[in-house]
N, C-alpha and C. Protein backbone atom coordinates (compact mmCIF):
# COMPACT_ATOMS: atom_id res chain seq x y z
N UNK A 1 57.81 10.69 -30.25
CA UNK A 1 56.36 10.66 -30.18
C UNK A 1 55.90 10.75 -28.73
N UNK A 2 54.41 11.54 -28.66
CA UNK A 2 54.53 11.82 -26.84
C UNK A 2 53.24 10.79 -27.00
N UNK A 3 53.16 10.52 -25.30
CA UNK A 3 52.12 9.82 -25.26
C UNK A 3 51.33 10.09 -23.87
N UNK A 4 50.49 9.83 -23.65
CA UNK A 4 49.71 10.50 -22.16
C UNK A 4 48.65 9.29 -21.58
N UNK A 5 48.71 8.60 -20.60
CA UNK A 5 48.08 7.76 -20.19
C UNK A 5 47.01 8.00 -19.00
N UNK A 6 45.94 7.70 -19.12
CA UNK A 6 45.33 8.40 -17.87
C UNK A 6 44.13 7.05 -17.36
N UNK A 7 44.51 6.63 -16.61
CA UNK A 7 43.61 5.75 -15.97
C UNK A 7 42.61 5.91 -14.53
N UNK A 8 41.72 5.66 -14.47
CA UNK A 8 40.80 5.82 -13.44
C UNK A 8 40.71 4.55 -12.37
N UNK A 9 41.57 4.19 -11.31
CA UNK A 9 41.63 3.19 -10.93
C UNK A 9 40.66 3.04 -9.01
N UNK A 10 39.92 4.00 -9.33
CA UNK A 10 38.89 4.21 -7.80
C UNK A 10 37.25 3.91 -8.65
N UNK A 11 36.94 3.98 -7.69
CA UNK A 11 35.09 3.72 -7.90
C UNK A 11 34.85 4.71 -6.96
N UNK A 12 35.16 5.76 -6.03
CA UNK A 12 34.16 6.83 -5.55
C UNK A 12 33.92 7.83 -6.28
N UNK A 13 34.55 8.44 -7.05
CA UNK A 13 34.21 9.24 -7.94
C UNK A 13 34.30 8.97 -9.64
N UNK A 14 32.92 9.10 -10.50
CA UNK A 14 33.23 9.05 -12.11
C UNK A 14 33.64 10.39 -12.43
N UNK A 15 34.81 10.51 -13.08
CA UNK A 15 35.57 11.37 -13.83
C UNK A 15 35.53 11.51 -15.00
N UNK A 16 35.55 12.87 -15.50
CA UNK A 16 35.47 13.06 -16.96
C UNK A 16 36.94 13.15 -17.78
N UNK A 17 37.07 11.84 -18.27
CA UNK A 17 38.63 11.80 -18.28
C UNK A 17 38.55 12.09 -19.59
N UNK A 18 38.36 12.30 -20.89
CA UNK A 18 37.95 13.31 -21.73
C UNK A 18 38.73 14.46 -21.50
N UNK A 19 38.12 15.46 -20.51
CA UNK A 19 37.97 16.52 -20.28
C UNK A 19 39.51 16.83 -18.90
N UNK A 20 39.56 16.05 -18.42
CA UNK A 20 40.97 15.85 -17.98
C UNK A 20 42.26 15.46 -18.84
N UNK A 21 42.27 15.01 -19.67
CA UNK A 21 43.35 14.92 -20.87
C UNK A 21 43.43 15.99 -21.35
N UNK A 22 42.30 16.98 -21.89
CA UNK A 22 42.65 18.29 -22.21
C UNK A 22 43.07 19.21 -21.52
N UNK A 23 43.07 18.83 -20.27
CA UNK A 23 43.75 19.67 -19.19
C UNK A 23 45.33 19.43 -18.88
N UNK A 24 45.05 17.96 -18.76
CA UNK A 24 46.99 17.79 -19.05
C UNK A 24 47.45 18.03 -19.93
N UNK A 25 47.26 18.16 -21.16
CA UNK A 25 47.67 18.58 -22.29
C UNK A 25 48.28 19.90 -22.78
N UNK A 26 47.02 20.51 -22.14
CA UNK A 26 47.15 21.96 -22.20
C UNK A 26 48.51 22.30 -20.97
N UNK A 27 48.38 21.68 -19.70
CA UNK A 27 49.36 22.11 -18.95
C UNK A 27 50.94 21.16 -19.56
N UNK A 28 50.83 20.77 -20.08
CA UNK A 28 52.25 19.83 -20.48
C UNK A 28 52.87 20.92 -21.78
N UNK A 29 51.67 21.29 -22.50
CA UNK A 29 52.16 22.25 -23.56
C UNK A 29 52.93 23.64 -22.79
N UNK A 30 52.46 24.04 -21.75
CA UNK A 30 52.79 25.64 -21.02
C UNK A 30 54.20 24.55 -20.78
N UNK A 31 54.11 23.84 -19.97
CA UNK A 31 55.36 24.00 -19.50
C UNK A 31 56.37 23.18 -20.15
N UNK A 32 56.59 22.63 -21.37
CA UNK A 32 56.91 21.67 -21.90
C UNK A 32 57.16 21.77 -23.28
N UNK A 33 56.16 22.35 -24.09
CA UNK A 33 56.45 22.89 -25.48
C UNK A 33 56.40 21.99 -26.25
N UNK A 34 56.64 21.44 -27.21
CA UNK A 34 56.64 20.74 -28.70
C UNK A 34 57.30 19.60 -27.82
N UNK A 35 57.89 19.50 -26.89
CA UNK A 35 59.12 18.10 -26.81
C UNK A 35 57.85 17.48 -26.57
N UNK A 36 58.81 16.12 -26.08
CA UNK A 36 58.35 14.78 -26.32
C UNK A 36 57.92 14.81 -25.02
N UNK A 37 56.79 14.04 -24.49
CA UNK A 37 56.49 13.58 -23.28
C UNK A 37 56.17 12.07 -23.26
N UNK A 38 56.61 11.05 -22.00
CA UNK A 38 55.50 9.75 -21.97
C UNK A 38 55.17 10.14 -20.35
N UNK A 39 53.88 9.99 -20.13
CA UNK A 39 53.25 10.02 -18.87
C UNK A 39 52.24 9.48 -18.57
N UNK A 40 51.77 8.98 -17.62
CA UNK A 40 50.95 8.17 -16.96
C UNK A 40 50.29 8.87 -15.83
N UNK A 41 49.40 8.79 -15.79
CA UNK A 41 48.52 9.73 -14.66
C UNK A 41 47.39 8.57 -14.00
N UNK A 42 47.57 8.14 -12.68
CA UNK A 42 46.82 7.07 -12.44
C UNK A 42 45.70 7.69 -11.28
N UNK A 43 44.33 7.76 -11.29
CA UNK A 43 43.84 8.04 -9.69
C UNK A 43 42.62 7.22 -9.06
N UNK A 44 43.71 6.88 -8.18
CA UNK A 44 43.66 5.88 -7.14
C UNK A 44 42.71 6.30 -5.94
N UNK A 45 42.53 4.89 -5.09
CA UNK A 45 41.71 5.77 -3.68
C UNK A 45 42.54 5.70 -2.85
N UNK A 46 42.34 5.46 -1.13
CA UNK A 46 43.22 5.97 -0.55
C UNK A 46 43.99 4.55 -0.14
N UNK A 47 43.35 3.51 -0.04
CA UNK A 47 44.23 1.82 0.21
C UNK A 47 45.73 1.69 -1.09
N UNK A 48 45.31 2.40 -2.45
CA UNK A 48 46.10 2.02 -2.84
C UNK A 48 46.92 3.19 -3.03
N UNK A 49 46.93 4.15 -2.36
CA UNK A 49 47.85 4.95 -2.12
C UNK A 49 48.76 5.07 -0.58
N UNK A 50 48.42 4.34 0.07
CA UNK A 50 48.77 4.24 1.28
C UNK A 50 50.07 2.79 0.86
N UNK A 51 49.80 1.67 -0.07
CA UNK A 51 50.67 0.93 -0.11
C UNK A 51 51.66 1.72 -0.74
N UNK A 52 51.50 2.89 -1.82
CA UNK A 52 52.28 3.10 -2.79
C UNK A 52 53.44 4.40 -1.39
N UNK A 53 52.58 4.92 -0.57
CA UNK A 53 53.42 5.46 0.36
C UNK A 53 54.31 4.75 1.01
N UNK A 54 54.09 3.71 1.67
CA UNK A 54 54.90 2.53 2.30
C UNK A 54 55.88 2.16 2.00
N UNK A 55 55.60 1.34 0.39
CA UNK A 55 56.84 1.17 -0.58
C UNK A 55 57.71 1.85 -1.13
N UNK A 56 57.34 2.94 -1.28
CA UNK A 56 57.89 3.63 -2.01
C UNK A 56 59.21 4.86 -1.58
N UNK A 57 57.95 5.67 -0.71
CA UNK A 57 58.79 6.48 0.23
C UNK A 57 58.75 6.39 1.98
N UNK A 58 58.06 5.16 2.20
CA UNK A 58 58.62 4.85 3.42
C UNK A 58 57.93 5.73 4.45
N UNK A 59 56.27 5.75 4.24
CA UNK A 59 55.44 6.92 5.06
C UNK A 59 54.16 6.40 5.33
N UNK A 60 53.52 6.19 6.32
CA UNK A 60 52.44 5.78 6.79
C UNK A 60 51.43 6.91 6.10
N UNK A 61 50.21 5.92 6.08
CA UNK A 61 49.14 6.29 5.64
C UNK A 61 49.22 6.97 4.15
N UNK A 62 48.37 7.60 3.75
CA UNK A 62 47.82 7.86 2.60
C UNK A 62 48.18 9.13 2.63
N UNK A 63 48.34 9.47 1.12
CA UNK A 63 48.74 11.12 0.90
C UNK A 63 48.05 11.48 -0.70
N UNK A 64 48.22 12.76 -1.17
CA UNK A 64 47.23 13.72 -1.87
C UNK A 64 48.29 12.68 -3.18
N UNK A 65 49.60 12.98 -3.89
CA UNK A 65 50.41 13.13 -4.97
C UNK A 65 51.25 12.41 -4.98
N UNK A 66 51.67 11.54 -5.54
CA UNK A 66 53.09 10.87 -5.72
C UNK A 66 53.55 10.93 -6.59
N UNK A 67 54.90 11.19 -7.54
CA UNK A 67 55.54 11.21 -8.36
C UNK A 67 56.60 10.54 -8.90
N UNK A 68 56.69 9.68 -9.84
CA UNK A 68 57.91 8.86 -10.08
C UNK A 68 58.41 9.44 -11.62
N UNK A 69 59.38 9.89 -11.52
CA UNK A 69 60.35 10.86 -11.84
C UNK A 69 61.38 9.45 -12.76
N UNK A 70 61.00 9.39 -14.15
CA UNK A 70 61.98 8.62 -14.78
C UNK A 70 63.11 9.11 -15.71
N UNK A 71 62.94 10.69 -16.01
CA UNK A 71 63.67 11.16 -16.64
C UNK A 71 64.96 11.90 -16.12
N UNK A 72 65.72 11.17 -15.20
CA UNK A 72 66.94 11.64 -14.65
C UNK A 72 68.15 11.50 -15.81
N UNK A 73 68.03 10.43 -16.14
CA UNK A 73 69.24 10.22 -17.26
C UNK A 73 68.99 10.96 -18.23
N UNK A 74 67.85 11.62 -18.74
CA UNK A 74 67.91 12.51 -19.63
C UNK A 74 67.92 14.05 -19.03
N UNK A 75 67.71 14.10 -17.76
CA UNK A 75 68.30 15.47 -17.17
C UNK A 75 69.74 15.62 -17.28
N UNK A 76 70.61 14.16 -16.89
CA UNK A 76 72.18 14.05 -16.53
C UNK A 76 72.28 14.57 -18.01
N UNK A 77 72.22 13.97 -18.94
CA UNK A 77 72.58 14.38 -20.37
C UNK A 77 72.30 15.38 -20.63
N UNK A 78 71.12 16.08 -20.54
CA UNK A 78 71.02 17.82 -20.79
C UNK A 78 71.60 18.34 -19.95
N UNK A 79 72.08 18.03 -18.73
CA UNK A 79 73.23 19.11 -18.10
C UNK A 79 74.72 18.75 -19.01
N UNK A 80 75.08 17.66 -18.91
CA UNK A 80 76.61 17.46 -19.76
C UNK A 80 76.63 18.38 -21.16
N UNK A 81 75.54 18.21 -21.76
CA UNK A 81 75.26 18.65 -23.10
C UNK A 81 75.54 20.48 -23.15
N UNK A 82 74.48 20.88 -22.02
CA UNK A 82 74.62 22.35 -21.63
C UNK A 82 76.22 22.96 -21.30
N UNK A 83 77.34 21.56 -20.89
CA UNK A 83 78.16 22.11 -19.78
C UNK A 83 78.40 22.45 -18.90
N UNK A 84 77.41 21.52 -17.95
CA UNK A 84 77.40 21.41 -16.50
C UNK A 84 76.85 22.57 -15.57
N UNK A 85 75.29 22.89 -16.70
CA UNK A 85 74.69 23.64 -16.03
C UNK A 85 73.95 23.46 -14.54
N UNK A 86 73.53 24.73 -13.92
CA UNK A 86 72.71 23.98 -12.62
C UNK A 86 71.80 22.96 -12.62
N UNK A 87 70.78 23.06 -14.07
CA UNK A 87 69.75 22.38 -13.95
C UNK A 87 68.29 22.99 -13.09
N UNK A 88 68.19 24.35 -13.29
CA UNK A 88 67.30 24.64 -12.73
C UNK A 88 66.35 24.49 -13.50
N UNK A 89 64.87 24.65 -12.31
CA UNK A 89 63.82 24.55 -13.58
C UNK A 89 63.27 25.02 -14.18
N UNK A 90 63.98 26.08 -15.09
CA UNK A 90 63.69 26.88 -16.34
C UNK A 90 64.04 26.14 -16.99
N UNK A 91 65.07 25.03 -16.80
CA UNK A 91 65.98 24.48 -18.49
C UNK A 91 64.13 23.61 -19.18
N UNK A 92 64.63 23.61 -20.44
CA UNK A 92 63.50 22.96 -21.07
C UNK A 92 64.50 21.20 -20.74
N UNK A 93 63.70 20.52 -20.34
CA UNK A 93 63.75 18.86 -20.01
C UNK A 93 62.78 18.09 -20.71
N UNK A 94 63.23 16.94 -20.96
CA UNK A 94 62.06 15.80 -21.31
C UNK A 94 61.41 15.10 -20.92
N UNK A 95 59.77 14.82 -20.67
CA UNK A 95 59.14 14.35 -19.19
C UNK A 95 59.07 13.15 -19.75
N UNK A 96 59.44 12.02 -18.93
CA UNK A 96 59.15 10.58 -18.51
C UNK A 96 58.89 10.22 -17.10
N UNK A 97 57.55 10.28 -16.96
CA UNK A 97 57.05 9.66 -15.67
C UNK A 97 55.66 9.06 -15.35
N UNK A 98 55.64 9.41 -13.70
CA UNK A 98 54.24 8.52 -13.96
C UNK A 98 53.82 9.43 -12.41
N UNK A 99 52.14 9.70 -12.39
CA UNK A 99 51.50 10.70 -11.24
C UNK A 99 50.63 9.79 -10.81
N UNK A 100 50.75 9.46 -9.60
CA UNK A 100 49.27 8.72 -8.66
C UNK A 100 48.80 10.06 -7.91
N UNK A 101 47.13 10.08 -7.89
CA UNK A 101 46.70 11.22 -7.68
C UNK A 101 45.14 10.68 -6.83
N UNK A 102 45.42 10.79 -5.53
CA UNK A 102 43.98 9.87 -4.50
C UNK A 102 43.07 10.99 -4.59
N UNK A 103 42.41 10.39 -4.99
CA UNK A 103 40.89 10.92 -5.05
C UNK A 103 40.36 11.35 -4.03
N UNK A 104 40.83 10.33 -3.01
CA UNK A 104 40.13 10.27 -1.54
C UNK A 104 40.53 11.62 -0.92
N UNK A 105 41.55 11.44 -0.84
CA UNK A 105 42.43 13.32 -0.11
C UNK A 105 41.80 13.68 -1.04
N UNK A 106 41.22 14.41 -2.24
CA UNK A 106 40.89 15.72 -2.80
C UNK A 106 39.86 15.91 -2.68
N UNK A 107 39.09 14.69 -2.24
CA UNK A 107 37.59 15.31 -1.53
C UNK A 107 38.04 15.65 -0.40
N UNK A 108 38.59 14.62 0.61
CA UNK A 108 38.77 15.51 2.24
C UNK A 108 39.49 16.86 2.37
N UNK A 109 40.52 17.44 1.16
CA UNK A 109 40.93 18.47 1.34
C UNK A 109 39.66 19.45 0.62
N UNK A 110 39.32 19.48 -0.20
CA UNK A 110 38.30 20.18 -0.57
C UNK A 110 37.35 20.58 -0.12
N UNK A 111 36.83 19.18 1.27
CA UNK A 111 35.90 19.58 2.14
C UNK A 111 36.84 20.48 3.07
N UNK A 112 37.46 20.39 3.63
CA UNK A 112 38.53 21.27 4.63
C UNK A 112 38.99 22.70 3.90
N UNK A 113 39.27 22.86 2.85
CA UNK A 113 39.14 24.35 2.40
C UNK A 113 38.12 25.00 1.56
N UNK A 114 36.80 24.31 1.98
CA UNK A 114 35.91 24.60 1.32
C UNK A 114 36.22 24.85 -0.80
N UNK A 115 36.68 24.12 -0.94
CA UNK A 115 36.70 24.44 -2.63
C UNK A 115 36.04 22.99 -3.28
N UNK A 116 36.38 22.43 -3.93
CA UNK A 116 35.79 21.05 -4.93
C UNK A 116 37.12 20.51 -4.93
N UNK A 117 36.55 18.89 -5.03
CA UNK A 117 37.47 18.03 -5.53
C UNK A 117 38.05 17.87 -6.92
N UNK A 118 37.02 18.65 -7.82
CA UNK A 118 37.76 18.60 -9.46
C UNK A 118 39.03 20.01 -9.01
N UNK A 119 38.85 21.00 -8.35
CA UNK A 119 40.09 21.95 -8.48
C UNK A 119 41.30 21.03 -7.69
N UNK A 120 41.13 20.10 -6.41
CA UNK A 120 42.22 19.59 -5.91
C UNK A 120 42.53 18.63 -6.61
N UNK A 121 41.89 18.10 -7.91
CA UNK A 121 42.52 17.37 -8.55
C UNK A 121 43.35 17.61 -10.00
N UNK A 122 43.06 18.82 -10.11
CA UNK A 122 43.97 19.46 -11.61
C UNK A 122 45.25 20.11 -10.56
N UNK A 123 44.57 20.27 -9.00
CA UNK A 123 46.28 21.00 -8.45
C UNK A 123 47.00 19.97 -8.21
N UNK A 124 46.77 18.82 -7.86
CA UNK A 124 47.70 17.84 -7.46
C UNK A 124 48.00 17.37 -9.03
N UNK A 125 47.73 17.81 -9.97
CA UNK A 125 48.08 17.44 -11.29
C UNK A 125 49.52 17.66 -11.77
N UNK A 126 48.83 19.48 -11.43
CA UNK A 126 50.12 20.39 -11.80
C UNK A 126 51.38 20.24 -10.73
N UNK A 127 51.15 19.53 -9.39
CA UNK A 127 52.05 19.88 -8.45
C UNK A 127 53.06 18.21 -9.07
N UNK A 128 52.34 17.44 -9.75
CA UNK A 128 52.90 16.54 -10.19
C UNK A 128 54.34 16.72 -11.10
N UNK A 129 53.36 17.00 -12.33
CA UNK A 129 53.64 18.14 -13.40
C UNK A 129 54.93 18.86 -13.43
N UNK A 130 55.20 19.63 -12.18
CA UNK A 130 55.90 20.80 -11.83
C UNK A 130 57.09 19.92 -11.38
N UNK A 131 57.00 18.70 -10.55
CA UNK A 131 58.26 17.89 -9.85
C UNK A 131 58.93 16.85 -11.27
N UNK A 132 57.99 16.83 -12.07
CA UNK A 132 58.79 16.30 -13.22
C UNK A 132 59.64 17.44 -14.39
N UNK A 133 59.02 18.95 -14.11
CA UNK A 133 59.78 19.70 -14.71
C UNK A 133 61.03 19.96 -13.82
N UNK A 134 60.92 19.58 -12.64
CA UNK A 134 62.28 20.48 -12.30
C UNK A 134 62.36 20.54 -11.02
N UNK A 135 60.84 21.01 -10.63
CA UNK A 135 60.30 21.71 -9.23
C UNK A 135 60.53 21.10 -7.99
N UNK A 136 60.78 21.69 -7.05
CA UNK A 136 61.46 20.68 -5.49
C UNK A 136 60.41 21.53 -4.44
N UNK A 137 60.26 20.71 -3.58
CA UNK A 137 59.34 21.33 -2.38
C UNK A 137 60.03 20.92 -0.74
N UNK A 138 61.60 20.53 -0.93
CA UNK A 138 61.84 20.20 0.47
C UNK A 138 62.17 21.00 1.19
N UNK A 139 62.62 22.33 0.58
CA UNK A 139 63.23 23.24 1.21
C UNK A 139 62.08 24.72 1.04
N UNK A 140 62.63 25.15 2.47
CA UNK A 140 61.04 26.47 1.96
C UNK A 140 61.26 27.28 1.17
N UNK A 141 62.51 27.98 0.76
CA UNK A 141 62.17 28.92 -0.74
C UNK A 141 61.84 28.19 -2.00
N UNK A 142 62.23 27.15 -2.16
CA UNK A 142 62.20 26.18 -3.34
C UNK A 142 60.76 25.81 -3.32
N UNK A 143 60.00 25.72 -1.76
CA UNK A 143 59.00 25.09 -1.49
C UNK A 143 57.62 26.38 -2.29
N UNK A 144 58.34 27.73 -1.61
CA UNK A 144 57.42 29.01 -1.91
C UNK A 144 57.71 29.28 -3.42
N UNK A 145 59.03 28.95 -3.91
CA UNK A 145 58.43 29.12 -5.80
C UNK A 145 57.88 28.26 -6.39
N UNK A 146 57.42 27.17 -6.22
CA UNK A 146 57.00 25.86 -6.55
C UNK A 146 55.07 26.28 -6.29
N UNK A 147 55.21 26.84 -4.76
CA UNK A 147 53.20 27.33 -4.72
C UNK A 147 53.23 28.07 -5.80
N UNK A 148 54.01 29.07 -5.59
CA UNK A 148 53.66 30.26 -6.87
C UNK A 148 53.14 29.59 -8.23
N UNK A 149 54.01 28.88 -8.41
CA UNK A 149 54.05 28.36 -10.07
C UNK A 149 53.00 27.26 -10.12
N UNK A 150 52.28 26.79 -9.17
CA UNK A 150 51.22 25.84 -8.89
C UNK A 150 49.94 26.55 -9.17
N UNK A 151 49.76 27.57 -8.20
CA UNK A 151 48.63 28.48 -8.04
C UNK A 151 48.81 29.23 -9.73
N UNK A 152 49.79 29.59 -9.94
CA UNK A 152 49.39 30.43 -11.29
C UNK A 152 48.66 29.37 -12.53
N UNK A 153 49.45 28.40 -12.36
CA UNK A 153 48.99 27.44 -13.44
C UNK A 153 47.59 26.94 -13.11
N UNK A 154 47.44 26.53 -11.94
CA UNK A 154 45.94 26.19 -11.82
C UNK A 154 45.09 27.04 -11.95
N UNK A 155 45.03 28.58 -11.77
CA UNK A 155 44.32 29.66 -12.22
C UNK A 155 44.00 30.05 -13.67
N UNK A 156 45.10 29.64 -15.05
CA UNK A 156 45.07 29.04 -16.45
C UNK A 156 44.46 28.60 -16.42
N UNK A 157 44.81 27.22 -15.54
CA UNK A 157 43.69 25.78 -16.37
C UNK A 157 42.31 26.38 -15.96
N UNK A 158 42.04 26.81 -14.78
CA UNK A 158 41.16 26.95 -14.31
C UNK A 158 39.88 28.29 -15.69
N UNK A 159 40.77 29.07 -15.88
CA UNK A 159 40.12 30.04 -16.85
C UNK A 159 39.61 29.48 -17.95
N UNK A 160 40.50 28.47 -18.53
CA UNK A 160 40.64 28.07 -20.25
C UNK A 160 39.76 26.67 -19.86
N UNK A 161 38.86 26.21 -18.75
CA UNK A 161 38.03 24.85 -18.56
C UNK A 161 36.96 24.56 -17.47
N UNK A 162 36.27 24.28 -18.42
CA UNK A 162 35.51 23.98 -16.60
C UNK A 162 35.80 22.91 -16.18
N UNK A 163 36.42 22.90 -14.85
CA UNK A 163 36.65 22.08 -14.30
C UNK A 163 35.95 21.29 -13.52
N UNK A 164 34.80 21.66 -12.95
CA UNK A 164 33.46 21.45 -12.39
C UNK A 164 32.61 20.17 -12.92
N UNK A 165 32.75 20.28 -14.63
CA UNK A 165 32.32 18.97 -15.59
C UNK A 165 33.65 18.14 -15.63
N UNK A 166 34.46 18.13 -14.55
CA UNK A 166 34.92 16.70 -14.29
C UNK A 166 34.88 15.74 -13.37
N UNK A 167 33.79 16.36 -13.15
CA UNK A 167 32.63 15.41 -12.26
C UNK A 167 31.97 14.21 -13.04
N UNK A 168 31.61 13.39 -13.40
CA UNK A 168 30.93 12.64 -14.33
C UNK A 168 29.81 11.79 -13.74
N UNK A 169 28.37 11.53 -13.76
CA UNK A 169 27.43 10.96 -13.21
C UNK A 169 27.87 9.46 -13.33
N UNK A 170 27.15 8.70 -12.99
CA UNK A 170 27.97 7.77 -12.34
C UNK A 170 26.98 6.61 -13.95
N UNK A 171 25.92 7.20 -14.01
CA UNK A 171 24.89 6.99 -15.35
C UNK A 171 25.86 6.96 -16.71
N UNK A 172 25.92 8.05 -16.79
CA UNK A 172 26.56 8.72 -17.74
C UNK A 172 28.20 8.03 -18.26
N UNK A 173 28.98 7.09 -16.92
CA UNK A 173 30.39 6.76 -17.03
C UNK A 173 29.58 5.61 -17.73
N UNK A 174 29.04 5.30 -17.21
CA UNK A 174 28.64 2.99 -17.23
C UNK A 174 28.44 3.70 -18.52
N UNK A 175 27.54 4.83 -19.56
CA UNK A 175 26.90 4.07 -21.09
C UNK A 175 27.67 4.68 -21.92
N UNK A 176 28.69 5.73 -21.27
CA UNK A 176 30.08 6.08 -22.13
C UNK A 176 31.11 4.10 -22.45
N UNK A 177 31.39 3.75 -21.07
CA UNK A 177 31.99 2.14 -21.38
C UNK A 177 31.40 1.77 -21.80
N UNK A 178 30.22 1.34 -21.77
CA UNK A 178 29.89 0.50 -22.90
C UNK A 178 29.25 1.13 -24.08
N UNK A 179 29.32 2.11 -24.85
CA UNK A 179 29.39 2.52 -25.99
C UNK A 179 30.75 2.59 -26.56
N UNK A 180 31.54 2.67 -25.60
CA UNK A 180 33.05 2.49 -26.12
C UNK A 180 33.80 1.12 -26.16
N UNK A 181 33.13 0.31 -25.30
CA UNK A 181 33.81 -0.91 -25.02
C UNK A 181 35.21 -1.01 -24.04
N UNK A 182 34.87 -0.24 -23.35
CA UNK A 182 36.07 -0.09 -22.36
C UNK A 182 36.11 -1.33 -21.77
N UNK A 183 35.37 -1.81 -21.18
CA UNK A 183 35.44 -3.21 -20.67
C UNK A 183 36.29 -4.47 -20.75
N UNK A 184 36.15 -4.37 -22.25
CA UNK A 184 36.72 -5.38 -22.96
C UNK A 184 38.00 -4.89 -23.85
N UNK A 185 38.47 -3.79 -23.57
CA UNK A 185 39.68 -3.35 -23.94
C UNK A 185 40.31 -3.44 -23.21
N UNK A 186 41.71 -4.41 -23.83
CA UNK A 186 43.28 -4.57 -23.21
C UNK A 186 43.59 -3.24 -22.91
N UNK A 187 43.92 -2.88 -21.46
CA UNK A 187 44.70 -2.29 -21.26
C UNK A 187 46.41 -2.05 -21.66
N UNK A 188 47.37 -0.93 -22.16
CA UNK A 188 48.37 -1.40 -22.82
C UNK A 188 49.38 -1.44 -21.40
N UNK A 189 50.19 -1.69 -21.62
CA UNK A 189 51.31 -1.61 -20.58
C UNK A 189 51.54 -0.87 -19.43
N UNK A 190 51.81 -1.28 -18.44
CA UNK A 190 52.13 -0.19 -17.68
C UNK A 190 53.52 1.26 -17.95
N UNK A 191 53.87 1.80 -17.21
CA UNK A 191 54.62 2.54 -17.45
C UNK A 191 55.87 1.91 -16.42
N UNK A 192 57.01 2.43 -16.84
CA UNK A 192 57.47 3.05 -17.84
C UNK A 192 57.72 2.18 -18.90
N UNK A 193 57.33 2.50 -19.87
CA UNK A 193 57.13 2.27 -21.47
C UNK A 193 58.52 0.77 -21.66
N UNK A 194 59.82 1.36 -21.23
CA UNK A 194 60.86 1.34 -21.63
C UNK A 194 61.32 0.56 -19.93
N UNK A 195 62.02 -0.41 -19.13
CA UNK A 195 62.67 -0.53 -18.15
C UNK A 195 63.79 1.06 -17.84
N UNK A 196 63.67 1.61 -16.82
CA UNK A 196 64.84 3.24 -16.37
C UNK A 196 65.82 2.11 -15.96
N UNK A 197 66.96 2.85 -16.21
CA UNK A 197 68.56 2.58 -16.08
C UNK A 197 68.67 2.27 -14.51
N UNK A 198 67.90 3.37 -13.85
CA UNK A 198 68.08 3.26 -12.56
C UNK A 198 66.32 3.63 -12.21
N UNK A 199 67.14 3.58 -10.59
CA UNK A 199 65.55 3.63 -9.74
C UNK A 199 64.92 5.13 -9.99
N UNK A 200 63.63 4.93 -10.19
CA UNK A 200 62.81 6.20 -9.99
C UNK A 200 63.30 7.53 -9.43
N UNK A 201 62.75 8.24 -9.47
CA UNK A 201 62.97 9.39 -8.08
C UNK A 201 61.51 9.41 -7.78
N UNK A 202 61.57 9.63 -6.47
CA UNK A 202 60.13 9.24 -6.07
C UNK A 202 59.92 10.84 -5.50
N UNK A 203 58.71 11.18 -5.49
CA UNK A 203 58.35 12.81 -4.66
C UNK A 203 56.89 12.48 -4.23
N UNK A 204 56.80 12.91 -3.15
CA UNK A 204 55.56 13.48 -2.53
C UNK A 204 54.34 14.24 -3.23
């Protein structure tokens, strides 16, 4: 059973998280297919992405994407299974993870390349997305098929949504919660669902 978690954990921007679930969805289906997914998509501002840099990967200040990568043991097993294939990322894999995604960088980058913060936030989606399918960015050819496959996918989402209405008035969030009762709804668990065998893989 897949499951998709998406929490809004900043106050500078209301998000149409609605309308962002159908966007991960849609991108988890392209690259992902019928399997199973559990994922967590959290976006944060920039204080609590700056601790999660610190701890995590050991980097001052604040950054756009972070990725914690729980499905290694089920990569190790689909390579044994395959017969000790490379593991590139064409193989179809099973996503277990979790995406912090600062709000804060996708306005300052957005102001700096003149575009919107809803497009830098479905790209830091997919660039998420892409490091749990497979995708590596440390090295520069690995780094240049990884844009490719970023930019194409965000040009999809971008066709098949407006992305623009994931902006949300700030009116409009407060009488969505409380017509829904968000307030007073338990949040369920954090991720990962399950304790991983081992430590994360963490990505940029």
């Amino acid at each position: 059973m897949s499951e998709l978690i998406l929490r809004n954990r900043q106050r500078a921007h209301s998000v149409n998280l609605p309308l962002l679930r159908r966007v991960a969805l849609a991108l988890l289906a392209e690259l992902f297919g019928p399997e199973n997914h559990e994922l967590g998509v959290y976006l944060v501002a920039a204080p609590e992405m700056m601790r999660l840099n610190e701890r995590f990967l050991n980097h001052q200040g604040s950054t756009d994407v972070i990725t914690f990568d729980y499905s290694e043991k089920a990569r190790r097993a689909s390579r044994r299974s395959a017969g000790g294939s490379s593991g590139r990322p064409g193989a179809r894999l099973a996503l277990r993870g979790e995406i912090f995604i600062c709000l804060d960088e996708a306005v300052a980058q957005a102001r700096r390349f003149r575009g919107t913060w809803q497009s830098e936030l479905v790209r830091y989606l997919v660039h998420g997305v892409l490091h749990l399918r497979g995708y590596d960015d440390l090295k520069p050819a690995a780094r240049r098929v990884m844009k490719r496959q970023e930019t194409r996918l965000l040009r999809r989402l971008a066709g098949g949504f407006p992305l623009q209405q994931l902006a949300k008035s700030r009116s409009s969030a407060r009488r969505a919660a409380l017509e829904c009762g968000i307030a007073k709804r338990k949040l369920p668990p954090r991720f990962p669902l399950s304790k991983p065998v081992r430590k994360p893989k963490v990505r940029p």
